[in-house]
Protein backbone atom coordinates (compact mmCIF):
# COMPACT_ATOMS: atom_id res chain seq x y z
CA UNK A 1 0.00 0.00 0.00
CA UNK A 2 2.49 2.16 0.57
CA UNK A 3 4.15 1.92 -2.70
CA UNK A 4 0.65 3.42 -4.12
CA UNK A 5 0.93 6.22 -6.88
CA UNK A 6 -0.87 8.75 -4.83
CA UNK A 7 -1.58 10.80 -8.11
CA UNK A 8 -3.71 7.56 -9.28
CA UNK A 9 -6.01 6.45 -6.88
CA UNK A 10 -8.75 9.05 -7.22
CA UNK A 11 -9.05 9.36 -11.05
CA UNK A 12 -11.17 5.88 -11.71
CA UNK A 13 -13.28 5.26 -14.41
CA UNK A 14 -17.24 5.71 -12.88
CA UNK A 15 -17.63 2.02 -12.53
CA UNK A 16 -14.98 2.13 -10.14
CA UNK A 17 -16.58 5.33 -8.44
CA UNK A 18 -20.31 3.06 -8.67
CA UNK A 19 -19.07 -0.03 -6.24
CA UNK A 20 -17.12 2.52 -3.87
CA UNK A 21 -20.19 3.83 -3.56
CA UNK A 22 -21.67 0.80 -2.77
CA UNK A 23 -18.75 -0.17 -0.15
CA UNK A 24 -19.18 3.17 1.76
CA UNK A 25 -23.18 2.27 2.68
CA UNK A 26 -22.70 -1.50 2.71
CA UNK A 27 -20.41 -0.13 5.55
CA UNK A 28 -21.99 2.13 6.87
CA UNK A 29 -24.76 -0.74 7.75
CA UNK A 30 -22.22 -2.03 10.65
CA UNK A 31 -22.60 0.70 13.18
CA UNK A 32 -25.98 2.08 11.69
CA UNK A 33 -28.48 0.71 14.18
CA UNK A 34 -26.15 1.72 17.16
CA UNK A 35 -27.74 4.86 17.60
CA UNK A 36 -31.17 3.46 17.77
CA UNK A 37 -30.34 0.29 19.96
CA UNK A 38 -32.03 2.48 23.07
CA UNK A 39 -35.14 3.56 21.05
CA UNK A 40 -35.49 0.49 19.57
CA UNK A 41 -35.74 -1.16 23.00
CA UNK A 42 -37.98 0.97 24.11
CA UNK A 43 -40.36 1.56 20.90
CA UNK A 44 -40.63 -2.56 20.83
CA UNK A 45 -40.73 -2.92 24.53
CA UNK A 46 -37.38 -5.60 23.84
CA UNK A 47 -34.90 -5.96 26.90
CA UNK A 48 -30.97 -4.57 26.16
CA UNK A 49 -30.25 -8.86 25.36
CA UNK A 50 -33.00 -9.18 22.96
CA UNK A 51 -32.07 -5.86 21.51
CA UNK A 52 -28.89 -6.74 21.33
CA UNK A 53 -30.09 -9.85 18.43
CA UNK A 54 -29.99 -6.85 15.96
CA UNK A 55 -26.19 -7.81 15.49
CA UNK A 56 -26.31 -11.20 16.53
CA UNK A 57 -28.41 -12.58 13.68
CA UNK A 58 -26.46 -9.48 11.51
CA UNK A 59 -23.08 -10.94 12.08
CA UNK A 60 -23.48 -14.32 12.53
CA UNK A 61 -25.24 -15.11 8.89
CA UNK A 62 -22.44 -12.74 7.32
CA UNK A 63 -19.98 -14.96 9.29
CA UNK A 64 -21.63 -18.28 7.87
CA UNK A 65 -22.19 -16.59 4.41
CA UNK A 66 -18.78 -16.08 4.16
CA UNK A 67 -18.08 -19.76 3.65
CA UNK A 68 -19.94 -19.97 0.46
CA UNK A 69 -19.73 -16.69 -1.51
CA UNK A 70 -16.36 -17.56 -3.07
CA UNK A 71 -18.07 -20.34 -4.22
CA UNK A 72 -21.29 -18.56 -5.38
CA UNK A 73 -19.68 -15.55 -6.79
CA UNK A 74 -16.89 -18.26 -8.78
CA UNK A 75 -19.98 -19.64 -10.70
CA UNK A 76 -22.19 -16.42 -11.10
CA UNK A 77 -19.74 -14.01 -11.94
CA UNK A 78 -18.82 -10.97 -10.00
CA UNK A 79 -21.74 -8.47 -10.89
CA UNK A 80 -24.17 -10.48 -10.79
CA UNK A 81 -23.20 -11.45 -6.85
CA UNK A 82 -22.70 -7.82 -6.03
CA UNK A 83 -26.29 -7.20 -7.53
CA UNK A 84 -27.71 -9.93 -5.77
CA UNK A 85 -25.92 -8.96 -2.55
CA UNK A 86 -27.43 -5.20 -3.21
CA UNK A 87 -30.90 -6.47 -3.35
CA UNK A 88 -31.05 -8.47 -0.37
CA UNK A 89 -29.57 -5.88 1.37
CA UNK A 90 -32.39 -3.26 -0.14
CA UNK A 91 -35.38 -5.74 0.83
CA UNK A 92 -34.00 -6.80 4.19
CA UNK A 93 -33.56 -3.42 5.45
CA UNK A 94 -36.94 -2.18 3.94
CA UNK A 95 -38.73 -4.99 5.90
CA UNK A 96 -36.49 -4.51 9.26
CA UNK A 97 -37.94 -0.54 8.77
CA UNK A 98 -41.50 -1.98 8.48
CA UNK A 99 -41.30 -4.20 11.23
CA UNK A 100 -43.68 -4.07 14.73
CA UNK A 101 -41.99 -6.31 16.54
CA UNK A 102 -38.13 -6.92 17.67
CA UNK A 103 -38.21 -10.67 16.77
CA UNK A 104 -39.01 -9.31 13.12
CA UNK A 105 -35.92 -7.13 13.03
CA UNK A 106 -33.77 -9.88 14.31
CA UNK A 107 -35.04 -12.04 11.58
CA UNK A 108 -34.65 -9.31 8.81
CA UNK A 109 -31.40 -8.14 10.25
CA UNK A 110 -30.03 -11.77 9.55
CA UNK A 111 -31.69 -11.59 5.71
CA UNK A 112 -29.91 -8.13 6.05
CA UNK A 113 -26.34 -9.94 6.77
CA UNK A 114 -26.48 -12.28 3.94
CA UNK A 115 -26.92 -9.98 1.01
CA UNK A 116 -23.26 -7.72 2.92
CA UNK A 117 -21.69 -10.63 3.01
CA UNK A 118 -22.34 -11.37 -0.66
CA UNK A 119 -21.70 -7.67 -1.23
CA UNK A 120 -18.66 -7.31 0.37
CA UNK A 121 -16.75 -10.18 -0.44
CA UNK A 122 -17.12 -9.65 -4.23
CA UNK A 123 -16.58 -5.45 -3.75
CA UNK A 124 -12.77 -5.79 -3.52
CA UNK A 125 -12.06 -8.20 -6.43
CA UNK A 126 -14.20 -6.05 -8.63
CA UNK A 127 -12.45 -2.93 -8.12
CA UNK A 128 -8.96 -3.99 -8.81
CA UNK A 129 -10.23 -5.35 -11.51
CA UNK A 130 -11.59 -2.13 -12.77
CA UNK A 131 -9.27 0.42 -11.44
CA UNK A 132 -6.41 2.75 -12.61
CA UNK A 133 -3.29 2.83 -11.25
CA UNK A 134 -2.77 -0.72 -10.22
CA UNK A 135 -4.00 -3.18 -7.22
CA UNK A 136 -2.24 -0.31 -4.94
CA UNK A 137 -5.02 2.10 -5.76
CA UNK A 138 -7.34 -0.15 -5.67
CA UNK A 139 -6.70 -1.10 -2.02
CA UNK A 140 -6.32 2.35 -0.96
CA UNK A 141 -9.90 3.35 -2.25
CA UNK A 142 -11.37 0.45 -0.87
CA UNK A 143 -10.02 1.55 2.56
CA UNK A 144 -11.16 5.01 1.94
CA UNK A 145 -14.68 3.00 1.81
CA UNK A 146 -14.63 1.17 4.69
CA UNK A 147 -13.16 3.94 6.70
CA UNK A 148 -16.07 6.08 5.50
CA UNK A 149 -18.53 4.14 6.04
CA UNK A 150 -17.65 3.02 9.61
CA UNK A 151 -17.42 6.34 10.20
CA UNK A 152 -20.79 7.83 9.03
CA UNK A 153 -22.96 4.67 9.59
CA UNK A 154 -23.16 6.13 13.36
CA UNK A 155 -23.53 9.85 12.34
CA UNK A 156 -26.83 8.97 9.85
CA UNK A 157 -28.37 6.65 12.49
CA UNK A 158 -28.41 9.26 15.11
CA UNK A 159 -29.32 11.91 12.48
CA UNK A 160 -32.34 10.04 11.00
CA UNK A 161 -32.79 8.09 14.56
CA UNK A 162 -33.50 11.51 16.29
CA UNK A 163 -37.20 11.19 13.87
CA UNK A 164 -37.98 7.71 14.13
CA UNK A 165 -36.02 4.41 15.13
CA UNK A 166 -37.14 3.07 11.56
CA UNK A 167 -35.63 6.39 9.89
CA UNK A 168 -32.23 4.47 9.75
CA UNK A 169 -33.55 1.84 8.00
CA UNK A 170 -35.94 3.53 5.55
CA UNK A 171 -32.33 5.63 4.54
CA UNK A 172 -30.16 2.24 4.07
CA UNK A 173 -32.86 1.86 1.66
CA UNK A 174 -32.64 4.32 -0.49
CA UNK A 175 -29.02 4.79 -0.73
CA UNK A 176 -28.35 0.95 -1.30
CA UNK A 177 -31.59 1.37 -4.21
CA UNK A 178 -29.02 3.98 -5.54
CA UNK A 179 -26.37 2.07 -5.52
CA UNK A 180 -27.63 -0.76 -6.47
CA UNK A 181 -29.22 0.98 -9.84
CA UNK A 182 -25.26 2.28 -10.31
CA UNK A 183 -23.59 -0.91 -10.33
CA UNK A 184 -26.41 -2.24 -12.81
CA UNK A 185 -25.82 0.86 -14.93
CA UNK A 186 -21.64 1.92 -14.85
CA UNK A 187 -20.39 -1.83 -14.25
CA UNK A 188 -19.53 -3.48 -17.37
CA UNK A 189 -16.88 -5.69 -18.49
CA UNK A 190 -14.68 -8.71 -17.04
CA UNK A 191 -12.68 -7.73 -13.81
CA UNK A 192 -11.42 -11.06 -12.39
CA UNK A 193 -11.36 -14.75 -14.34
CA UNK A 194 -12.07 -16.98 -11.56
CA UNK A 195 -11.55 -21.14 -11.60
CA UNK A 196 -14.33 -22.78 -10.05
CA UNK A 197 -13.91 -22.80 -6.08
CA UNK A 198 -14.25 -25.82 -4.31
CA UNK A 199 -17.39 -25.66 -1.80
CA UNK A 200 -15.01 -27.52 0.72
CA UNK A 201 -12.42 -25.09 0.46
CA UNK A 202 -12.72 -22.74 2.65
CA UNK A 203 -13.84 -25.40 5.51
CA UNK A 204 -10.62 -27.09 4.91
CA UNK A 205 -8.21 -24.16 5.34
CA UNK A 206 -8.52 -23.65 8.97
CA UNK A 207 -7.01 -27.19 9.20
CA UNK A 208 -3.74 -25.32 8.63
CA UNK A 209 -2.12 -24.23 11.86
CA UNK A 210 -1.27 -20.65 11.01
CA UNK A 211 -4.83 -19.46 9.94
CA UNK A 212 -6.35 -21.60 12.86
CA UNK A 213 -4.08 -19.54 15.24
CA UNK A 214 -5.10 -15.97 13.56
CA UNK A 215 -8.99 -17.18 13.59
CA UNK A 216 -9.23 -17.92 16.82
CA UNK A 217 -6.94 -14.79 18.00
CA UNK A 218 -9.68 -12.87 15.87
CA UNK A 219 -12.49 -14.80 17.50
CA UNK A 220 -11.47 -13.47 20.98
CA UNK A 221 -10.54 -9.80 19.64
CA UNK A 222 -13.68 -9.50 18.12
CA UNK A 223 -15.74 -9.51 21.10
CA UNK A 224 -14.03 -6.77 22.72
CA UNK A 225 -14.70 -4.86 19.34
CA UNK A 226 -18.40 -5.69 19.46
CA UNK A 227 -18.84 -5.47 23.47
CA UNK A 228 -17.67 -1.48 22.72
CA UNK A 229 -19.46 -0.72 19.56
CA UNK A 230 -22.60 -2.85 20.78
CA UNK A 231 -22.97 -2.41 24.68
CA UNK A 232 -21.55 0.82 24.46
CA UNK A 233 -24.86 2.98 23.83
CA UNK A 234 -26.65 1.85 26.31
CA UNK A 235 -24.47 2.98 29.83
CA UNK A 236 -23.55 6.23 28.23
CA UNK A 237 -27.05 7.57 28.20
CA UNK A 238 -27.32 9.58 25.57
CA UNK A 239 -30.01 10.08 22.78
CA UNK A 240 -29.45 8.80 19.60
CA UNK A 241 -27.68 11.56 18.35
CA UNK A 242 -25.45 12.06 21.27
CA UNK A 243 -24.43 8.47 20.60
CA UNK A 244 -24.44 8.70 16.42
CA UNK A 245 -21.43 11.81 17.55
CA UNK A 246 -19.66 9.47 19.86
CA UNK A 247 -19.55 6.84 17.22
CA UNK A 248 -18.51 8.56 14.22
CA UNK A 249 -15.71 9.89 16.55
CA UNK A 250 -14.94 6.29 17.13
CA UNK A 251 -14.85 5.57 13.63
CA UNK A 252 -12.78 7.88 12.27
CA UNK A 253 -10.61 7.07 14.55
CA UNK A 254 -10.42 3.37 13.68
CA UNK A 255 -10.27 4.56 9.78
CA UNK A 256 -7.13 6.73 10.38
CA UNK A 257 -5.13 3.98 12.15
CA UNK A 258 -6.14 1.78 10.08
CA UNK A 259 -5.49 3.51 6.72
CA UNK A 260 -2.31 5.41 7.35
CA UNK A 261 -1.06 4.22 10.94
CA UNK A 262 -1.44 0.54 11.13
CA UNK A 263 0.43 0.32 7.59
CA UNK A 264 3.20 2.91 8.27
CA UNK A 265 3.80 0.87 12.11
CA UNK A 266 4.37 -2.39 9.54
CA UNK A 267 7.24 -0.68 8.14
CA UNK A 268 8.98 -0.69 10.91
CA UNK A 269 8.25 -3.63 13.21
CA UNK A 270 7.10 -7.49 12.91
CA UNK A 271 2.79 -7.90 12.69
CA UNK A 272 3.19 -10.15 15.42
CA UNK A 273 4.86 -7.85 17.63
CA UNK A 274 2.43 -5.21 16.60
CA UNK A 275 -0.12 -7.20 17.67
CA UNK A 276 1.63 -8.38 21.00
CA UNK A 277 1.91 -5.06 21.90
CA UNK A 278 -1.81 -3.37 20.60
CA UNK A 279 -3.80 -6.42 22.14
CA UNK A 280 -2.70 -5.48 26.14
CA UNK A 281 -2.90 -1.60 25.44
CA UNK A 282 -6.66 -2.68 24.21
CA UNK A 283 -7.44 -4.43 27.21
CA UNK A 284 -6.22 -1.86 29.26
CA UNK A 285 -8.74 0.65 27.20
CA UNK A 286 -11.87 -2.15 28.28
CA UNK A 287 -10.84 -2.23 31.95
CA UNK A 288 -10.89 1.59 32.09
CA UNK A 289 -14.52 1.58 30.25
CA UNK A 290 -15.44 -0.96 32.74
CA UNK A 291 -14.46 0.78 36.07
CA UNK A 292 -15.07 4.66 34.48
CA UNK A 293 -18.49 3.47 33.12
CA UNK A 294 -20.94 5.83 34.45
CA UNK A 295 -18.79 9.03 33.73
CA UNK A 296 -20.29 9.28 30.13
CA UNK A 297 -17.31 11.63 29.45
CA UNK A 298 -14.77 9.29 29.99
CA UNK A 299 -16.60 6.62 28.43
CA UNK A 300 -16.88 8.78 25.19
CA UNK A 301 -13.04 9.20 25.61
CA UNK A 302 -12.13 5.46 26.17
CA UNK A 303 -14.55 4.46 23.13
CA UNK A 304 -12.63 7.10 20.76
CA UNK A 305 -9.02 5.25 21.91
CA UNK A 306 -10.15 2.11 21.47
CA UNK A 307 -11.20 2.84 17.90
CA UNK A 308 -7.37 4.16 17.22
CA UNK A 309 -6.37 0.75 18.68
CA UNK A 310 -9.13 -1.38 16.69
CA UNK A 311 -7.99 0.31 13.16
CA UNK A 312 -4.58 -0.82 14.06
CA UNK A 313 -5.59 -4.55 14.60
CA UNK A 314 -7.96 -4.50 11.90
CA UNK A 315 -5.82 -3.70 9.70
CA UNK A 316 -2.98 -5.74 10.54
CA UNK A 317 -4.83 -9.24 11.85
CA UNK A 318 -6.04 -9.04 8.12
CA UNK A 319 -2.54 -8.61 6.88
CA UNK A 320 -1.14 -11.58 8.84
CA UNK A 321 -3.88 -13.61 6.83
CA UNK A 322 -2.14 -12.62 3.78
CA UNK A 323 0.82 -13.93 4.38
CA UNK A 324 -0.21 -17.21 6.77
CA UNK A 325 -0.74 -19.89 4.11
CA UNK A 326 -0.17 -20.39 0.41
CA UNK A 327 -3.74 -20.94 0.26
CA UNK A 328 -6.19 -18.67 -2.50
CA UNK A 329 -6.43 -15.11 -0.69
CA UNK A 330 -10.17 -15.02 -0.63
CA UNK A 331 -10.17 -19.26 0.35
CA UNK A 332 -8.04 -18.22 3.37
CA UNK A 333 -9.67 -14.58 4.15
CA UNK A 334 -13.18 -15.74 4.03
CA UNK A 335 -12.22 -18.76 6.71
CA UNK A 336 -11.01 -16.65 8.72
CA UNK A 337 -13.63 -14.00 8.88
CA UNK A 338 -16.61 -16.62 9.44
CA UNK A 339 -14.63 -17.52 12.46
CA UNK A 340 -13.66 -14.16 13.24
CA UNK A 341 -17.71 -13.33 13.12
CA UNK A 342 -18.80 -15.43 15.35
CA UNK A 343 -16.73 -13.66 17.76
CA UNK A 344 -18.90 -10.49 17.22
CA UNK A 345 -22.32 -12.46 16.77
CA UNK A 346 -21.68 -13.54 20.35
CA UNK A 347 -20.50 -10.62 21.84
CA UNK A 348 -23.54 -7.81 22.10
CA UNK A 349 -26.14 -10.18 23.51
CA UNK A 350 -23.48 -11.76 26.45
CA UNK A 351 -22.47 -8.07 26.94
CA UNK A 352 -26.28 -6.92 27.92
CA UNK A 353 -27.06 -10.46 30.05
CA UNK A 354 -23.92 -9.78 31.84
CA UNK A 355 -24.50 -5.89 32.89
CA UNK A 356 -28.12 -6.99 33.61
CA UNK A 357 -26.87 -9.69 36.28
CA UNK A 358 -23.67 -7.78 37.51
CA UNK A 359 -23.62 -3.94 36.55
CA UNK A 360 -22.37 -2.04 33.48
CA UNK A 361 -18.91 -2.58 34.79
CA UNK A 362 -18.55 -6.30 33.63
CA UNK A 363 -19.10 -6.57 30.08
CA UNK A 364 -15.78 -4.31 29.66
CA UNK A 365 -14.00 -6.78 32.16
CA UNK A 366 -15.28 -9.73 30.07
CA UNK A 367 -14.32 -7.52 26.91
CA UNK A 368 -11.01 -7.04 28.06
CA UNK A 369 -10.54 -10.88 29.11
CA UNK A 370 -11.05 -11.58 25.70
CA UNK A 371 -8.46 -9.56 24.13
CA UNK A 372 -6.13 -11.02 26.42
CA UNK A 373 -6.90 -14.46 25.78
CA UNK A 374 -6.17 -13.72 21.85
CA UNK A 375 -2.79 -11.93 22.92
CA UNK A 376 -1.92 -15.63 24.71
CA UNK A 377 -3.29 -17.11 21.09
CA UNK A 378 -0.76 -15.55 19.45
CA UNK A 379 2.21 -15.54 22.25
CA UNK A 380 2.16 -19.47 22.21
CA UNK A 381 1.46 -19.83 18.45
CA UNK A 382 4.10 -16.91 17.55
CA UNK A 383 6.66 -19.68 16.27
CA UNK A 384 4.22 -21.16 14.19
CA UNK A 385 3.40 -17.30 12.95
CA UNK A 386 6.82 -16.71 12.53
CA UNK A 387 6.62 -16.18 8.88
CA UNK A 388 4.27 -13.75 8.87
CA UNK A 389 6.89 -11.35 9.77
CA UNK A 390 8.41 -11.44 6.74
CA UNK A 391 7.15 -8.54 4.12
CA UNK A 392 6.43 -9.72 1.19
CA UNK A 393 4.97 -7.85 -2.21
CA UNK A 394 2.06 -9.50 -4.04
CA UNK A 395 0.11 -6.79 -3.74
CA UNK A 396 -2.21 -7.94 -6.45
CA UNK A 397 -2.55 -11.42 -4.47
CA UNK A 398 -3.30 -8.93 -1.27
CA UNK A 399 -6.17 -7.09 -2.70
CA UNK A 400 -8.19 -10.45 -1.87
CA UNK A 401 -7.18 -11.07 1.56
CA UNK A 402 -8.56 -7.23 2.80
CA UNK A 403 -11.71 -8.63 0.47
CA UNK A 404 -13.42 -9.46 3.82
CA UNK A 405 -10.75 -9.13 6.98
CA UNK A 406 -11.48 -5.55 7.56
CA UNK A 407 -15.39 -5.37 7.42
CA UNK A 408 -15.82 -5.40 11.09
């Protein structure tokens, strides 16, 4: 990434522009209902756990979708997945905003999860297929996306969640109708001559050691990145668009690190000593949540640094997946992220059960356990990982491996 021709990365032909687009709402859906989680629960009469489903059902079909779009999108082609992927994501979200009951939403939310995760793990592959200035720019502009849309998912929720808790929804709509009706329109062409993809494949890579070691350290770190974007809204106490500001704060906070920081600490030092090092600081960010909880101001503060510290890792984990195996980037990238998923699916829902039974202090504590369990992951399999630390400069083999690592 770094070698990227700065000059080249924002002059792309409008196809390009078209599924960019589409990245920065597809996005933008991750922290979107965070805003609303309160109103929600109290429009629906749902308790914090039940509320808390909304990602739950989200994350956990995206996880298990993951598994099988390399093999769907092999055999369709790559527009014709993205469109698909679109128009789930247009019905799903249209039905969560017409719902009257939280078990709806849950169920819609999970529709919802299947159509990103047939979005996002064709986005990547299409734009370096169809960009200027090499897989370099392409990466960068994808990153630009994600960043983006983490960051303003938040902001429009509280905006639109300060009229209605289905105002969120009714604008995912519209924007993904738009972008759906772009991609249809500007994207024409082949971008990326696939073999067929085994269906077993992906199933079969986590039998090798390194990727197993990275999944499960991404398995732990995930919940402390869900416990703070998902628990989060409900001890700070704010209205939606108190917590939409807090949010996007967070967000571009993770983008920065993890666009410019995360690579430029790479440079200089091993990923698994970056990792060794950002894991603890994390935890150390969760405890001080935990035990500063009902200071909203300091909450708002430890939320922003741990966003700094989750662009780093983002980042970075997904780099490490690059270079663990010799497998097919998106074979290896999409086993890892259904793992990694699961992580957050659990997360939000253990997070509310726990405050309910012990106080808003213990989620964070759990959170922070967590982290530290996938800094021991990688401390006893750091010989096995050992390679990793080595740069290396397929950066047209990378583009697939950020394909799906960094959408959470």
């Amino acid at each position: 990434m770094s070698g990227t021709p700065q000059g080249s990365v924002w002059k792309q032909p409008a196809q390009v522009w078209a599924v960019a687009f589409a990245c920065v709402v597809a996005f933008m859906g991750i922290g979107l209902v965070d805003p609303i989680l309160p109103a929600i629960a109290d429009s629906l009469q749902a308790t914090p756990v039940e509320t808390e489903l909304l990602f739950t059902s989200y994350l956990l079909v995206t996880g298990l979708a993951m598994l099988v779009t390399s093999w769907i999108s092999s055999r369709i082609g790559a527009k014709a997945t993205l469109l698909v992927g679109l128009a789930l994501i247009v019905v799903f979200a249209l039905l969560c905003a017409l719902s009257g009951s939280v078990d709806a939403v849950i169920g819609f939310r999970a529709g919802w999860g299947l159509g990103n995760a047939l979005f996002i793990s064709t986005a990547l592959a299409t734009i370096v297929g169809a960009a200027s200035g090499g897989s370099g720019a392409a990466i960068v502009l994808y990153e630009a996306a994600l960043g983006l849309g983490i960051a303003i998912g938040p902001l429009l929720g509280g905006l639109l969640g300060e009229m209605s808790w289905r105002a969120p929804f009714f604008g995912v709509v519209a924007l993904m109708a738009i972008a759906f009706i772009a991609v249809s329109a500007l994207l024409r062409g082949p971008f990326e001559k696939r073999e067929p993809v085994p269906f077993s494949a992906p199933f079969r890579a986590l039998g090798r050691p390194a990727l197993a070691i990275l999944a499960v350290t991404a398995l732990f770190y995930n919940i402390g990145f869900f416990v703070l974007l998902a628990f989060s809204p409900f001890p700070l106490g704010f209205g939606a668009m108190g917590i939409g500001l807090t949010f996007f704060g967070w967000g571009v906070a993770l983008a920065i690190t993890s666009v410019w920081v995360a690579p430029a600490l790479m440079r200089r030092m091993p990923r698994t000593a970056i990792i060794l090092v950002t894991l603890p600081l994390l935890a150390v960010d969760l405890i001080a949540a935990g035990l500063l909880v009902s200071d909203p101001a300091s909450l708002v503060i430890c939320i922003i640094i741990g966003g700094l510290l989750l662009g780093v890792m983002n980042t970075v984990l997904t780099e490490a997946v690059m270079e663990a195996t010799d497998l097919p980037r998106s074979v290896a990238s999409s086993s890892y992220s259904a793992v990694r998923f699961l992580g957050g699916a659990v997360a939000p829902p253990a997070a509310a059960g726990l405050a309910h039974a012990f106080g808003d202090t213990v989620p964070y504590l759990f959170a922070a356990a967590s982290v530290l369990l996938a800094t021991l992951t990688v401390l006893l399999g750091r010989k096995v990982l050992s390679h990793i630390d080595d740069p290396s400069e397929g950066a047209a083999e990378d583009a697939e491996a950020i394909l799906v690592g960094d959408a959470a």
